[in-house]
Protein backbone atom coordinates (compact mmCIF):
# COMPACT_ATOMS: atom_id res chain seq x y z
CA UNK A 1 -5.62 -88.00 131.40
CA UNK A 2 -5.18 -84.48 129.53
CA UNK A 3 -7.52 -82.11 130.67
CA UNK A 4 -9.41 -80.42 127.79
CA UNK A 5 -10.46 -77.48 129.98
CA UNK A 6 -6.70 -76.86 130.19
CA UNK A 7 -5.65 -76.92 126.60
CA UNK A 8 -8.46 -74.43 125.50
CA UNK A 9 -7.57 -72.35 128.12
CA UNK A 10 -4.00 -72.63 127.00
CA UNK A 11 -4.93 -71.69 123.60
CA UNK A 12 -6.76 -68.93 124.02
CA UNK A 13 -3.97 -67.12 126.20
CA UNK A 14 -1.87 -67.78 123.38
CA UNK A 15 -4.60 -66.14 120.83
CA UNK A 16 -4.16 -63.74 123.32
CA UNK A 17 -0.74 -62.99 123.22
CA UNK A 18 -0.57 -63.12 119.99
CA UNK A 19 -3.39 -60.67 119.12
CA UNK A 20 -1.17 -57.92 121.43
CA UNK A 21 2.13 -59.27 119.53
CA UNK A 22 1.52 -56.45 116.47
CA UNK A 23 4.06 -57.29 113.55
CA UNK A 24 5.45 -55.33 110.73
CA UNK A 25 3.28 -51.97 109.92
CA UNK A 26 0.90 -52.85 112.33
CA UNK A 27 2.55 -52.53 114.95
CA UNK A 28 4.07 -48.84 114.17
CA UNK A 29 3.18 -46.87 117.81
CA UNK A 30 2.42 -50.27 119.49
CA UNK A 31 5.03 -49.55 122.10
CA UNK A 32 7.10 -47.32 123.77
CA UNK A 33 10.59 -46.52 124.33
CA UNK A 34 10.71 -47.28 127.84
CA UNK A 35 10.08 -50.60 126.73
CA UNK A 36 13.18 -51.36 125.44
CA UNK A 37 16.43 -51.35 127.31
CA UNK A 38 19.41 -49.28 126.22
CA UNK A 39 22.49 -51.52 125.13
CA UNK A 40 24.27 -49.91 127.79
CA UNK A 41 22.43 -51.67 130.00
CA UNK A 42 23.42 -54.47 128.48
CA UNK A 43 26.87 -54.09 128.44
CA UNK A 44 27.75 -54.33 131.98
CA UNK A 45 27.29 -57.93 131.58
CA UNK A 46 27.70 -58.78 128.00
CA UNK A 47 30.76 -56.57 127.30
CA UNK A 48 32.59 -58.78 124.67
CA UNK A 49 28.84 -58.85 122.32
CA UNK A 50 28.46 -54.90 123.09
CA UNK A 51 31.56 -53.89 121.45
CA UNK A 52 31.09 -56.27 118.84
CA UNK A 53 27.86 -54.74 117.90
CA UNK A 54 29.27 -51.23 118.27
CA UNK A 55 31.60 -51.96 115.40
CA UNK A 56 28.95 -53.51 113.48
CA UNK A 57 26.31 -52.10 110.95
CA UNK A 58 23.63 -53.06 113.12
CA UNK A 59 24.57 -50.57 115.54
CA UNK A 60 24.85 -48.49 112.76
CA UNK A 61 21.46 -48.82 110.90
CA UNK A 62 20.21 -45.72 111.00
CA UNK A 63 23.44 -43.52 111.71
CA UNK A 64 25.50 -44.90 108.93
CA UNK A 65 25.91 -41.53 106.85
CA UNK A 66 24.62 -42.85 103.40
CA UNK A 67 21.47 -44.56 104.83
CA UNK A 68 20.77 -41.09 106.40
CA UNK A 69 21.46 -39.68 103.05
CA UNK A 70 19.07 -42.05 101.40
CA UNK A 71 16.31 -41.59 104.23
CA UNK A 72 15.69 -37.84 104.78
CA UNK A 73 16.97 -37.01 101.33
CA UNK A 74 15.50 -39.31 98.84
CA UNK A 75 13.00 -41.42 100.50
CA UNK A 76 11.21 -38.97 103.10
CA UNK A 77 10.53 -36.17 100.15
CA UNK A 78 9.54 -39.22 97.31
CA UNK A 79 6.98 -40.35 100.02
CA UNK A 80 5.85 -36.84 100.58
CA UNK A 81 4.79 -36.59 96.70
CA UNK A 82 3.95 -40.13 95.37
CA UNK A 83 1.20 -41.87 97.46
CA UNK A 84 2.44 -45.26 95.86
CA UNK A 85 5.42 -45.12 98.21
CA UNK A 86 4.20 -43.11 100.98
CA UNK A 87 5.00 -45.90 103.63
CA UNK A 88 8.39 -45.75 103.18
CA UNK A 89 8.23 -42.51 105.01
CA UNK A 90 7.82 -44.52 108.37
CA UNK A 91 8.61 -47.99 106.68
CA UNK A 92 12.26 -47.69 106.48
CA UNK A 93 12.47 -47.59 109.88
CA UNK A 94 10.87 -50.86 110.73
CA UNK A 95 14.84 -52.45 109.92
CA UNK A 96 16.55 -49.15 110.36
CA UNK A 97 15.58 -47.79 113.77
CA UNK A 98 12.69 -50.44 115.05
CA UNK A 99 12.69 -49.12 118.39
CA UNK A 100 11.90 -45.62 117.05
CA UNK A 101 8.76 -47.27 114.85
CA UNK A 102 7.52 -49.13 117.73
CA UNK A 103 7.60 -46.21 119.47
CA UNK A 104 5.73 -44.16 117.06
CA UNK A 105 8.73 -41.95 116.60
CA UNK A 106 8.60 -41.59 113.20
CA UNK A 107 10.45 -39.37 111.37
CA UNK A 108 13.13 -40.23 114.01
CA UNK A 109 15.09 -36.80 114.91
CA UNK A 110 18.24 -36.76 112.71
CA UNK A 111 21.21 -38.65 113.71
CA UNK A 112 23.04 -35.23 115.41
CA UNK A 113 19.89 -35.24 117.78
CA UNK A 114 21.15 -38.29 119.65
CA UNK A 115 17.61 -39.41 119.80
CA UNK A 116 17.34 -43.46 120.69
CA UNK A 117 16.35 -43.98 117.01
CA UNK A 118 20.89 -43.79 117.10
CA UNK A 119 20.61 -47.39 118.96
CA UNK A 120 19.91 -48.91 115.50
CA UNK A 121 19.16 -52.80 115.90
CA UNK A 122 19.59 -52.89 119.55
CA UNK A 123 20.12 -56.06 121.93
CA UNK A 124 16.66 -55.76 123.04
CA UNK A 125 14.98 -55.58 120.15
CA UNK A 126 16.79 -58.83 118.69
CA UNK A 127 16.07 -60.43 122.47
CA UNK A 128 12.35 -59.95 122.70
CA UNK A 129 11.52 -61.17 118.75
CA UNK A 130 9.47 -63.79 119.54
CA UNK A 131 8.67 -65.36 115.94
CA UNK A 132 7.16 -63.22 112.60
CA UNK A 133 3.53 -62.95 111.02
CA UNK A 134 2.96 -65.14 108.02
CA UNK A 135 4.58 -67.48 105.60
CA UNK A 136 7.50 -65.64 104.34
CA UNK A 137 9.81 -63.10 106.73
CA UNK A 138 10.00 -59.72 105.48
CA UNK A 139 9.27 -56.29 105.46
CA UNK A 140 9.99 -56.34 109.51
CA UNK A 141 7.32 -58.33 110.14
CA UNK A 142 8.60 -59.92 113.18
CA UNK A 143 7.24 -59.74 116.31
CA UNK A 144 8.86 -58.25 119.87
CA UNK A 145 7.52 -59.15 122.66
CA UNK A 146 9.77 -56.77 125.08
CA UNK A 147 9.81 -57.35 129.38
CA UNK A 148 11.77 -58.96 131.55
CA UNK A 149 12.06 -62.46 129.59
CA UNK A 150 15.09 -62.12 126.84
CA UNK A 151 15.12 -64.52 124.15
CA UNK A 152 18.72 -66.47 123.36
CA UNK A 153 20.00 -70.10 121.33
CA UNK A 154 20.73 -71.58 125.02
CA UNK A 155 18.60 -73.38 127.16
CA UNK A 156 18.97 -73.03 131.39
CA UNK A 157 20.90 -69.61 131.04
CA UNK A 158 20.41 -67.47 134.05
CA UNK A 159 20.75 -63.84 134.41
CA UNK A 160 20.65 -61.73 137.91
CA UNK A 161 19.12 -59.04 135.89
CA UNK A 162 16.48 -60.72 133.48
CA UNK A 163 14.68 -64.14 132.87
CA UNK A 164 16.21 -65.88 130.02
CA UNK A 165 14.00 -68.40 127.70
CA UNK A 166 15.17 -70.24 124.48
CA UNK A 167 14.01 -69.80 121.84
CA UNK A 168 14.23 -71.95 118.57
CA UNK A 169 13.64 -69.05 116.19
CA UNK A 170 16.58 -67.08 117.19
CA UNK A 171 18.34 -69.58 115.35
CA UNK A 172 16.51 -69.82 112.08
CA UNK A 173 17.69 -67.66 109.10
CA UNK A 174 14.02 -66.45 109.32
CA UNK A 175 14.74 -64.68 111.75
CA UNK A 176 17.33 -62.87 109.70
CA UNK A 177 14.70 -62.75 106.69
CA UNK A 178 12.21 -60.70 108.63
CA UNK A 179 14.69 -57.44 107.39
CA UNK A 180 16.81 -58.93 104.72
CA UNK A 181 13.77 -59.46 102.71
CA UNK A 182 12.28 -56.70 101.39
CA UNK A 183 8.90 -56.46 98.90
CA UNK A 184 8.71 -52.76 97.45
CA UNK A 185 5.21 -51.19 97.02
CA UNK A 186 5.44 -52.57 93.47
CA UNK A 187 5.53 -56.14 95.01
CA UNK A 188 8.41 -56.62 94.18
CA UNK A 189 11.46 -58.53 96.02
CA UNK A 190 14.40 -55.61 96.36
CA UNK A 191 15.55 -57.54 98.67
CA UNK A 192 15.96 -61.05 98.93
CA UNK A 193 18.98 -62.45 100.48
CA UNK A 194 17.22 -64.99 102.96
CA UNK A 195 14.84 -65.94 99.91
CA UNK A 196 18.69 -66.50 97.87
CA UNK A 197 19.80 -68.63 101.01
CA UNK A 198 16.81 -70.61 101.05
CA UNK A 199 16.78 -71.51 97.55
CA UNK A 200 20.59 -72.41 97.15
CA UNK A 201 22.99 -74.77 98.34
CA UNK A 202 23.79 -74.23 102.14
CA UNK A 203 19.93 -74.11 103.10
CA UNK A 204 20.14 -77.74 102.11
CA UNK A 205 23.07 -78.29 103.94
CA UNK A 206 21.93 -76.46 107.30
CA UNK A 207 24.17 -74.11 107.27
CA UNK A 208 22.82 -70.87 108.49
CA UNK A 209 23.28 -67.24 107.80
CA UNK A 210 24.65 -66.92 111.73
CA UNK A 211 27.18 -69.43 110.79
CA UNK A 212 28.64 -67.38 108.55
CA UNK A 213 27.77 -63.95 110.14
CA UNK A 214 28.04 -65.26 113.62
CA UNK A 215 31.07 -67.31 114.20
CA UNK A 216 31.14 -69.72 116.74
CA UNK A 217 34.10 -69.52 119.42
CA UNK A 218 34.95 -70.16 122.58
CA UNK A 219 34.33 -67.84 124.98
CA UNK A 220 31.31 -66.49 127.44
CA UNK A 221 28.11 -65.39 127.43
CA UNK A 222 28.24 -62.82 130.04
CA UNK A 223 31.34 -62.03 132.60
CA UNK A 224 29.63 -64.33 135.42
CA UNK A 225 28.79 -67.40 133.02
CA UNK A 226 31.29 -70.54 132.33
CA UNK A 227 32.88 -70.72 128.87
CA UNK A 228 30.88 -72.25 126.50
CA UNK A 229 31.22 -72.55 122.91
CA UNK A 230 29.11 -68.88 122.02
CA UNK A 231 27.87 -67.03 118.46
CA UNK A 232 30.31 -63.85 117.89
CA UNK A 233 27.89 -61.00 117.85
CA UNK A 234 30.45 -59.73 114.60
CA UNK A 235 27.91 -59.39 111.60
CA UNK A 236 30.70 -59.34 109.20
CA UNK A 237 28.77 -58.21 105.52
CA UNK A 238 29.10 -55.87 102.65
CA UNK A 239 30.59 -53.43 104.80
CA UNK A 240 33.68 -55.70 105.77
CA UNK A 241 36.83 -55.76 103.17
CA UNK A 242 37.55 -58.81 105.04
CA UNK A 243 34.29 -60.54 104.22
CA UNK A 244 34.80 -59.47 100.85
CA UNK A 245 38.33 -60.22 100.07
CA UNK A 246 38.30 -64.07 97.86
CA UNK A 247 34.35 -64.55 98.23
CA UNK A 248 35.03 -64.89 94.37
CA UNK A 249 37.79 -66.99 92.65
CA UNK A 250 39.23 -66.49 89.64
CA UNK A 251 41.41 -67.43 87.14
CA UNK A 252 41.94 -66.52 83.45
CA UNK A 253 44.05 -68.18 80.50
CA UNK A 254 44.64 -67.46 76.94
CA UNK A 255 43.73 -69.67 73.98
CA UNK A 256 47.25 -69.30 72.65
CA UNK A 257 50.16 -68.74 74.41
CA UNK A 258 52.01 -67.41 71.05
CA UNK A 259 50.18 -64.56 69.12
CA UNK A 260 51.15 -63.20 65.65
CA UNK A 261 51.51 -59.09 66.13
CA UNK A 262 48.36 -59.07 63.79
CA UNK A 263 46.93 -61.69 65.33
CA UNK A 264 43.94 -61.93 68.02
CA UNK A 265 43.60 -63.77 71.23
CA UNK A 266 40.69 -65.04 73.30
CA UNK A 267 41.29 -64.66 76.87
CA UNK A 268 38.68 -66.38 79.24
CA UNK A 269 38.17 -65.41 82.96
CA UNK A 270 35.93 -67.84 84.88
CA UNK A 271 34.66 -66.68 88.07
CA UNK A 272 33.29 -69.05 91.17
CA UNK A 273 31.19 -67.25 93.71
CA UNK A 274 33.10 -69.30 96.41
CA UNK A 275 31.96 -68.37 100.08
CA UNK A 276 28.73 -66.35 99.83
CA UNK A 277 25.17 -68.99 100.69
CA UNK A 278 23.57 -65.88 99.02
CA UNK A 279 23.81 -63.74 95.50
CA UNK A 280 27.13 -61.95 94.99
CA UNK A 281 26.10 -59.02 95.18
CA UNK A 282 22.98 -59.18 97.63
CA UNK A 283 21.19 -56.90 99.77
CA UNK A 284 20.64 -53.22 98.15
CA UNK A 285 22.06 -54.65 94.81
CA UNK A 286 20.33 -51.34 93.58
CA UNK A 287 22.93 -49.41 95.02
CA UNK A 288 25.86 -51.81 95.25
CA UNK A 289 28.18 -52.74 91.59
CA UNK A 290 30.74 -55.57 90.63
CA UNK A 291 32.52 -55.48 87.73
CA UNK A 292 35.19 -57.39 86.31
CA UNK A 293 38.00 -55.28 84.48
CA UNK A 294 40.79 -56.77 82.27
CA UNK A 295 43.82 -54.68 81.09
CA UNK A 296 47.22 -55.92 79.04
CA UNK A 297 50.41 -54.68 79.64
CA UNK A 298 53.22 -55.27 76.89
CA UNK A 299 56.45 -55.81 77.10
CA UNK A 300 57.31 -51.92 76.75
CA UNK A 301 55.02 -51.22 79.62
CA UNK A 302 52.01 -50.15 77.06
CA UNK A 303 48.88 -50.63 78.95
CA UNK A 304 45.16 -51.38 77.26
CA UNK A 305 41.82 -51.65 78.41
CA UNK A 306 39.81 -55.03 77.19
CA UNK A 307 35.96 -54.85 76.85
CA UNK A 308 33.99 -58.06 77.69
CA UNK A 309 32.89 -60.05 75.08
CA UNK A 310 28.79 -59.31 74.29
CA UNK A 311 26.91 -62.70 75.14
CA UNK A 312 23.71 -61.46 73.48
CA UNK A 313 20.61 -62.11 76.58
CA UNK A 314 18.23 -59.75 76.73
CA UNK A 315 18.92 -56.36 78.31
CA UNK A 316 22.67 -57.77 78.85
CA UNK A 317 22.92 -53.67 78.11
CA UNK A 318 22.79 -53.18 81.70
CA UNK A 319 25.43 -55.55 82.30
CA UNK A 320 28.05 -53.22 80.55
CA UNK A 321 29.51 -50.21 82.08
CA UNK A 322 28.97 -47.35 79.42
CA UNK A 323 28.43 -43.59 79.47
CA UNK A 324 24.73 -43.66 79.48
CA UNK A 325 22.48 -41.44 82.06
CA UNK A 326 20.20 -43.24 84.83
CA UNK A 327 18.53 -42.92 88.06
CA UNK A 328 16.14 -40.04 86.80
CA UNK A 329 13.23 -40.50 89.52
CA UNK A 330 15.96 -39.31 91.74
CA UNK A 331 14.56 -36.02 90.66
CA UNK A 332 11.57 -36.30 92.33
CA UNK A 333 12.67 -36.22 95.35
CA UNK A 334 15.23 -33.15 95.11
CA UNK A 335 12.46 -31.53 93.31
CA UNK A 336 14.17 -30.87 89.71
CA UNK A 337 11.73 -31.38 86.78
CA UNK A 338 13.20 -32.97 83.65
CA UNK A 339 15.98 -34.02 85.25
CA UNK A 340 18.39 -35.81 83.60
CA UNK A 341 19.94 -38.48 85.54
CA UNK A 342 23.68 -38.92 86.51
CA UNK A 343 25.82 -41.34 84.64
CA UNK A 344 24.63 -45.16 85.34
CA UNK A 345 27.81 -46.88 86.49
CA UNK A 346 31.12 -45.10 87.23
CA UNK A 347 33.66 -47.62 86.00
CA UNK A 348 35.62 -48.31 82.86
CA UNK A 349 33.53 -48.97 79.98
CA UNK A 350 33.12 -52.35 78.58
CA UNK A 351 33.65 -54.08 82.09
CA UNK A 352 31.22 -56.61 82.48
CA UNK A 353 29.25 -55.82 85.43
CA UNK A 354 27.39 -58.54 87.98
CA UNK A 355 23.92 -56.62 88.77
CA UNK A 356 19.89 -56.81 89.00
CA UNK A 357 18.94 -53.57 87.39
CA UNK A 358 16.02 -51.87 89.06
CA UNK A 359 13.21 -49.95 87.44
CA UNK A 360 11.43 -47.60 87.75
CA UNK A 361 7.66 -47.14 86.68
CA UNK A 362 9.01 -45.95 84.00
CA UNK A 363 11.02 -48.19 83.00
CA UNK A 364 14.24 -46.21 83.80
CA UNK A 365 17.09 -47.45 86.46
CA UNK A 366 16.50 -46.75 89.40
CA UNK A 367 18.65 -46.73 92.89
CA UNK A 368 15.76 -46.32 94.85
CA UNK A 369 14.27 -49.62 95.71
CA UNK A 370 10.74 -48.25 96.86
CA UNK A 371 10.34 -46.91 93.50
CA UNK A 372 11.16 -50.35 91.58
CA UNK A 373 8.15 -51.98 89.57
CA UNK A 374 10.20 -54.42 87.48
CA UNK A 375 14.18 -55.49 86.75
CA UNK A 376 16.16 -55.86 84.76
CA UNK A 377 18.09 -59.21 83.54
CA UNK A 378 19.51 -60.91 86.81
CA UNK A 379 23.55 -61.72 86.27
CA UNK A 380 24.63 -61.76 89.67
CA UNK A 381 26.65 -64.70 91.04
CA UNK A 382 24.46 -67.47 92.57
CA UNK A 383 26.02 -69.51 95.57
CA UNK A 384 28.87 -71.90 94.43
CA UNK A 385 27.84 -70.48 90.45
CA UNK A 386 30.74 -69.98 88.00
CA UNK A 387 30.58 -67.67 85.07
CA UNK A 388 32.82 -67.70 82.53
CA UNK A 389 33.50 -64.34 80.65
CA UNK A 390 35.15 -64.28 77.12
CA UNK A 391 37.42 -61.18 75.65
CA UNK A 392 38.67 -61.17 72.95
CA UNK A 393 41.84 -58.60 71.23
CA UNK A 394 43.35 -57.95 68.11
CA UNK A 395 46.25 -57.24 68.70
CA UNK A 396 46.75 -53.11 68.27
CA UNK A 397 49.40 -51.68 65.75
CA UNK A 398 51.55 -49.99 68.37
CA UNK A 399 51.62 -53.52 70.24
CA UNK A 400 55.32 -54.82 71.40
CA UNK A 401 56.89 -57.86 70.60
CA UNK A 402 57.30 -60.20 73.69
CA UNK A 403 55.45 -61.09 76.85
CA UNK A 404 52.07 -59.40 77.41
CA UNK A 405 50.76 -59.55 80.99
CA UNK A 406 47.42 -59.69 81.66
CA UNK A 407 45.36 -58.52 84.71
CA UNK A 408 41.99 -59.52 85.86
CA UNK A 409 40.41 -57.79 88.52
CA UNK A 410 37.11 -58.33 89.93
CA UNK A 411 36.13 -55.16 91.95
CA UNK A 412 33.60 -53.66 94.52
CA UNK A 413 31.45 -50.36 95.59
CA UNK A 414 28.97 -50.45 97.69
CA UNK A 415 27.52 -47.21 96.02
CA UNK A 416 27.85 -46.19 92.61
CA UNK A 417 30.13 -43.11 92.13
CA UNK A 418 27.97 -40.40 90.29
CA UNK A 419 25.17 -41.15 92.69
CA UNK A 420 27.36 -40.73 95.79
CA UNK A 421 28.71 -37.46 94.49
CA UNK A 422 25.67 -35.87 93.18
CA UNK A 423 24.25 -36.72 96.59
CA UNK A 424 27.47 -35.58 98.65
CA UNK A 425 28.02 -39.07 100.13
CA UNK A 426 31.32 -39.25 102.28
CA UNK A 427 33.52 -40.86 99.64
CA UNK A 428 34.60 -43.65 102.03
CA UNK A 429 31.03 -44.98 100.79
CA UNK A 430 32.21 -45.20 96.80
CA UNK A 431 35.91 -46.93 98.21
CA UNK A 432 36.52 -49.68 95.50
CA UNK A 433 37.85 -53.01 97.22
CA UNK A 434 39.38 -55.75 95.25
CA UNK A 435 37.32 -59.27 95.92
CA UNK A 436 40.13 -60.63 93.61
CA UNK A 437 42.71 -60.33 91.02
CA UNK A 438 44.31 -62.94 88.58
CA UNK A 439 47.05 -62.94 85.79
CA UNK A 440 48.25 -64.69 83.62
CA UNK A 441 50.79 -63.98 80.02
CA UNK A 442 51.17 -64.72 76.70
CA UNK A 443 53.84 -63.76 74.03
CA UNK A 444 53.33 -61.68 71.20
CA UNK A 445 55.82 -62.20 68.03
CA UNK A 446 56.78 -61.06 64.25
C-alpha cells in the first residue's frame, strides 16, 4: 500500500527545494562563489572535456574581446541612462559570467582583473542546472543547484571526488534554450535559436542541438572510467570556420549559355541552408551578416560587380547592402548627441544580404539587442530552406567576346565592419569566411 503520509511529505521537500532553487533574475546574489568549483578542479579528472572547453566560446563568454566591448562599452553606459534597459547592466551576465551573477558580482571586474567572472560557462555551473522556471527556456532562467551531487546524461557513473546523478534535462535542447533564447526588454525574441530548432525539421526528428554541437565518440569520461561512447565537450558554432564552411549549398546557372554582346542574361543562384537545425544566421543576428556576392569575369580578365535582383517584400531595403547610415542609439551610450550612425553593412552594394534587422524605439537599426522594440523583414535561411536569388546583366559596352566566368560567393562576419572599427574591435572579429562559392560560364558573341 502507498503511504500518503509519505508522498506529502515528499512533496513538500520538493516545494522546498524548489522555493531555494532561485532562477533567472531572481536569483542574482543567491549564491556565492565558493559554491562553485573552479574547472581546474575539474580537470584533473576530466582532462580531455577541460581542454575542449578551453578552446571553446563557453570558456570564453565573458573574456571574448568583442563581448567585453559590447558589455562595459555599450550596454553598461545605455543601462546607466535608459531605465527601459537598465537590467542589462547585471542581465548580461546571467549567460555571460553566471557564476559572477549568482554571486552578486555584478559589474564583474574587467577581464585583465582575472576575477572568476574569466571562468565564463564553467563545468559546474552546467553540472548543478537542475531544470529551468516556466514554459519556455530563456533569459537564464535555469536553475543550479550547486554541492557535491553533479548532474551528467549517464546513469551509475561514480566519481571519488563527487556524487554523480542523471539527469534527463541535461539532454534536452532546453537546456541549451535557457541562454540561446533571449526576450529583450521590448519583449521581444533577439534571440531565438532553440525556439528556430523547435519549430523546424530536426526537433521532429530528435535530433538535438548536442548532436550537432556535441559529437558523440568514443572515448572516456574521466581518466579512471572505461570507454564508453561520450558527448565531445567541442561547442563548435559561429565562431568555428569549420562549422561554417558548406552549412549552405549552392549552385548558379545561366538562362542562356550564348549571349548577344548587347544582349542580357539572367543568372539564378539557389541557396540550401544544408546542415544548420536552426536559422542561418542565428544567435546575435543583430551583429552577425551574410551576403551573397556575384561578380563576372570576361574573357580579357574584365571583372564586374552584379547587384541582386529586387524581389519587392516589404522593407526588402534592409536586405541590400547600400551606403546608408545605421545603428544611431549607439550614441547613447558613448554619449554623442545627434549622432549620426556608421554605415549599415560594410560589403559591396547590391549583395543580397540574409538578416533580421533590429530596431530601435525609434525605428532605426540597431546592433544592440536590449534596445530592439520591433524588426525588420526576416530573410534568413530556415533549416533545410532554399532561396533562389535572380540577377540579371546587360551586357556592358566594354564587354569581351568569349567565355564569361561567373562567381558566386556566399560570405560571413560575425560583426559588421563600420561597427567593429568605430568601436576598436580586434579585426579578427570582422574576418570574412567563405560558407561557399559556385561558378559557372557562359559565352558572349557578335
Amino acid at each position: 500500500m502507498i503511504n500518503k503520509s509519505l508522498i506529502s511529505v515528499v512533496f513538500c521537500f520538493v516545494l522546498a527545494t524548489s522555493a531555494w532553487a532561485l532562477a533567472g533574475e531572481a536569483a542574482m546574489g543567491s549564491r556565492s562563489y565558493d559554491d562553485y568549483e573552479k574547472p581546474e578542479v575539474c580537470k584533473s579528472c576530466h582532462l580531455d572535456f577541460y581542454r575542449q572547453w578551453e578552446q571553446a566560446m563557453m570558456s570564453q563568454a565573458y573574456t571574448h574581446h568583442w563581448d567585453e566591448i559590447e558589455y562595459f562599452e555599450l550596454a553598461i553606459p545605455h543601462a546607466e541612462k535608459d531605465e527601459v534597459v537598465a537590467g542589462v547592466r547585471e542581465g548580461c551576465n546571467g549567460c555571460h559570467a553566471p557564476i559572477a551573477f549568482l554571486a552578486g558580482d555584478v559589474p564583474p571586474p574587467r577581464p585583465e582583473e582575472n576575477s572568476r567572472a574569466n571562468e565564463s560557462v564553467s563545468c559546474d555551473l552546467c553540472h548543478t542546472v537542475t531544470g529551468f522556471e516556466g514554459d519556455t527556456p530563456y533569459n537564464f532562467n535555469w536553475i543550479s543547484e550547486p554541492g557535491r551531487v553533479k548532474y551528467g546524461p549517464k546513469e551509475g557513473v561514480q566519481s571519488p571526488h563527487h556524487d554523480t546523478q542523471k539527469s534527463e534535462f541535461l539532454s534536452q535542447a532546453e537546456f541549451c534554450g535557457t541562454c540561446h533564447n533571449e526576450m529583450s526588454p521590448y519583449d521581444q525574441w533577439v534571440k531565438a535559436t532553440h525556439l528556430e530548432w523547435r519549430e523546424g525539421p530536426y526537433s521532429k526528428e530528435g535530433v538535438r542541438c548536442h548532436d550537432c554541437h556535441m559529437p558523440r565518440a568514443i572515448g572516456r569520461n574521466a581518466k579512471m572510467s572505461d570507454e564508453d561512447i561520450v558527448a565531445q565537450h567541442l561547442f563548435h558554432g559561429a565562431h568555428d570556420p569549420g562549422k561554417l564552411a558548406g552549412a549552405v549549398e549552392l549552385r548558379v546557372h545561366p538562362d542562356e549559355r550564348e549571349v548577344p554582346y548587347d544582349g542580357a542574361v539572367q543568372l539564378s543562384v539557389q541557396l540550401f541552408n544544408s546542415k544548420a537545425g536552426h536559422k542561418i544566421p542565428t544567435g546575435s543576428v543583430e551583429d552577425r551578416i551574410v551576403w551573397l556576392h556575384l561578380e563576372a569575369e570576361d574573357s580579357e580578365g574584365k571583372r564586374y560587380h552584379l547587384p541582386v535582383d529586387l524581389k519587392g517584400f516589404e522593407g526588402e531595403e534592409t536586405t541590400i547592402a547600400s551606403d546608408v547610415l545605421a545603428y544611431q542609439d549607439m550614441g547613447i551610450a558613448k554619449g554623442i548627441p545627434d549622432f549620426p550612425g556608421v554605415q549599415r553593412d560594410g560589403v559591396p552594394l547590391g549583395d543580397r544580404i540574409f538578416r533580421m534587422a533590429y530596431l530601435d524605439p525609434q525605428g532605426r537599426m540597431t546592433i544592440q539587442q536590449w534596445n530592439t522594440a520591433s524588426f525588420g523583414p526576416d530573410y534568413r535561411l530556415g533549416p533545410r530552406e532554399t532561396k533562389i536569388e535572380t540577377f540579371t546583366w546587360e551586357m556592358p559596352d566594354d564587354i569581351a567576346a568569349g567565355e564569361v566566368e561567373i562567381l558566386a560567393q556566399l560570405n560571413y562576419q560575425k560583426l559588421i565592419t563600420p561597427v567593429g572599427e568605430f568601436l576598436n574591435v580586434p579585426a579578427e572579429e570582422m574576418e570574412i569566411v567563405r560558407i561557399n562559392e559556385a561558378r559557372t560560364r557562359f559565352e558572349v558573341y557578335e
